[in-house]
C-alpha atoms as a PDB file:
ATOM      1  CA  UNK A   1     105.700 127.810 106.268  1.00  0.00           C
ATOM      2  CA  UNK A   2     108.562 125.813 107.434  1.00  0.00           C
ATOM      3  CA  UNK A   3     109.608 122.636 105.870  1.00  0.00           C
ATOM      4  CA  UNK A   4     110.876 119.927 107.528  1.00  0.00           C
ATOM      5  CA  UNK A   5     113.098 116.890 105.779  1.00  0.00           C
ATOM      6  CA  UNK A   6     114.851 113.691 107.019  1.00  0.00           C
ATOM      7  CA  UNK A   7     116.769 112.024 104.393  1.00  0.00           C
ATOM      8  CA  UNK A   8     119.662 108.710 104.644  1.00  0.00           C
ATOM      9  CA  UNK A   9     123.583 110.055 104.735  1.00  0.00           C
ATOM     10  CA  UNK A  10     125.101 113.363 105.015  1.00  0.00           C
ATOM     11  CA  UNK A  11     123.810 115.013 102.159  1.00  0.00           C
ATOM     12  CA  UNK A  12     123.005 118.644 103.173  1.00  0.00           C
ATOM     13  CA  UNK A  13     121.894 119.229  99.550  1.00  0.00           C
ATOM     14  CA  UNK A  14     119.077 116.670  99.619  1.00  0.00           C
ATOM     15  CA  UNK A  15     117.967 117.435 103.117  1.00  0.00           C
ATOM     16  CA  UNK A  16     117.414 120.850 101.761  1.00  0.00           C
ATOM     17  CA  UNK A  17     115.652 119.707  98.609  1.00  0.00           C
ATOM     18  CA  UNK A  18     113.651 117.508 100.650  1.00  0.00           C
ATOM     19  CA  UNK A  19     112.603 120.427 103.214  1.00  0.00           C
ATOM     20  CA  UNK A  20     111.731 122.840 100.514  1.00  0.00           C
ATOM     21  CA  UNK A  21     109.206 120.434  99.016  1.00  0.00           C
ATOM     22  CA  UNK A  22     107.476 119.487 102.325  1.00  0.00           C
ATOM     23  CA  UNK A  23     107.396 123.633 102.642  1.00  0.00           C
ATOM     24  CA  UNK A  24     105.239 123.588  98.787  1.00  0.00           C
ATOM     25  CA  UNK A  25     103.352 120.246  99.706  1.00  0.00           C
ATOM     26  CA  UNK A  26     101.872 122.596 103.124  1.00  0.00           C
ATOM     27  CA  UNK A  27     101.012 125.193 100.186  1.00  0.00           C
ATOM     28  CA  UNK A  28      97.626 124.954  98.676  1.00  0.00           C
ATOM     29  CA  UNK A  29      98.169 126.791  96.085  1.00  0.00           C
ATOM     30  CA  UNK A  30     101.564 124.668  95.435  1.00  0.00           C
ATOM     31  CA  UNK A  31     100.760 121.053  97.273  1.00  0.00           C
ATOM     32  CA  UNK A  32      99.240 119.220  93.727  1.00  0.00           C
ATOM     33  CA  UNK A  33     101.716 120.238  91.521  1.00  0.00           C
ATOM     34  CA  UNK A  34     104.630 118.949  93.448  1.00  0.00           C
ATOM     35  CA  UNK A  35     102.440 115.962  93.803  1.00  0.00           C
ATOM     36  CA  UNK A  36     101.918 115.290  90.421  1.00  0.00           C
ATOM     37  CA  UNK A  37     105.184 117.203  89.117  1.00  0.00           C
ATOM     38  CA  UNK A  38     108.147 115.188  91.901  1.00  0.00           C
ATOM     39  CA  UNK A  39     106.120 112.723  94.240  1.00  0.00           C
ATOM     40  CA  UNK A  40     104.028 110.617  91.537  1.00  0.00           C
ATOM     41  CA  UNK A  41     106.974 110.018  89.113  1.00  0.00           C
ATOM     42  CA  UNK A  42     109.510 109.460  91.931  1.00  0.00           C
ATOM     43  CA  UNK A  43     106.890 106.753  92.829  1.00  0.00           C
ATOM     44  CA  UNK A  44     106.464 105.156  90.216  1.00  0.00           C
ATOM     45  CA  UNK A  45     110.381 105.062  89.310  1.00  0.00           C
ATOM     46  CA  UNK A  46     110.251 103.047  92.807  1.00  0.00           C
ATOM     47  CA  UNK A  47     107.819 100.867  91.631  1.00  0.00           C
ATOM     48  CA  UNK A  48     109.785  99.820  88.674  1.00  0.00           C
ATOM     49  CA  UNK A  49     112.962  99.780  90.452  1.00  0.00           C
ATOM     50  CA  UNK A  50     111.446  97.415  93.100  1.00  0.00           C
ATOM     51  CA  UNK A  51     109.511  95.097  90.304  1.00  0.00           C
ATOM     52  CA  UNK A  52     112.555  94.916  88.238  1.00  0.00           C
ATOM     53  CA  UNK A  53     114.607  93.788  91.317  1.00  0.00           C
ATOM     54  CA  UNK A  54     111.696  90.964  91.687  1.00  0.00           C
ATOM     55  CA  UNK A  55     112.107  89.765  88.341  1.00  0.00           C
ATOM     56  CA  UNK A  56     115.752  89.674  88.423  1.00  0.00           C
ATOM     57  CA  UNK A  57     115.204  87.685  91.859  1.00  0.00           C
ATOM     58  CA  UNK A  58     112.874  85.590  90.286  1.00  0.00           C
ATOM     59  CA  UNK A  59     115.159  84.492  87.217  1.00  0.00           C
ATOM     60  CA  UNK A  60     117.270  83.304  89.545  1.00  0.00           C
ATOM     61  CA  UNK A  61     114.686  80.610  91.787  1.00  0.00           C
ATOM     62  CA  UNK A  62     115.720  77.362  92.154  1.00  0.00           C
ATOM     63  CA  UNK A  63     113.493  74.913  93.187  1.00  0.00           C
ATOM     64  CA  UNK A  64     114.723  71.996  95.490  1.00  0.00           C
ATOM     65  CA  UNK A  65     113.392  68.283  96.095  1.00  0.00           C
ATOM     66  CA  UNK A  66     114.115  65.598  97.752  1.00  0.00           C
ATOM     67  CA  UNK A  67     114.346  62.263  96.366  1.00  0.00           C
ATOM     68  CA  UNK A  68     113.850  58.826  99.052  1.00  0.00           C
ATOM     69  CA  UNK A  69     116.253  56.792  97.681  1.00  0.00           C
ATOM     70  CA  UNK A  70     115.215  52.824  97.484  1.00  0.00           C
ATOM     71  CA  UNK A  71     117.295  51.310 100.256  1.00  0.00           C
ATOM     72  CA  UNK A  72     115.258  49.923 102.972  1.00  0.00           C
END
């Protein structure tokens, strides 16, 4: 089975890491334990990365009006 991985930058190391496990994901006998073991927590550590990121967005919200000023 041959793996195949694309990954952001020049790391060779994480190319490689990323090619092995698409090699085990093609493995029945291998596929659900890297799914539970590497994909599922890497997941969810997105997850909270991204809602974190939300919440620090939303602490910062302003909200604008306009006011019509009386002249007229």
């Amino acid at each position: 089975i041959t793996g195949l991985g694309f990954v952001q930058g020049r790391s060779r190391g994480h190319a490689e890491a990323t090619a092995v496990l698409d090699a085990m994901l093609q493995t029945p006998e291998l596929s659900e334990m890297v799914a539970n073991r590497v994909i599922e927590p890497l997941a969810l550590e997105q997850t909270e990365a991204r809602d974190l990121r939300a919440r620090k967005a939303a602490a910062t919200k302003v909200e604008f009006f306009t006011m019509v000023r009386g002249e007229g």
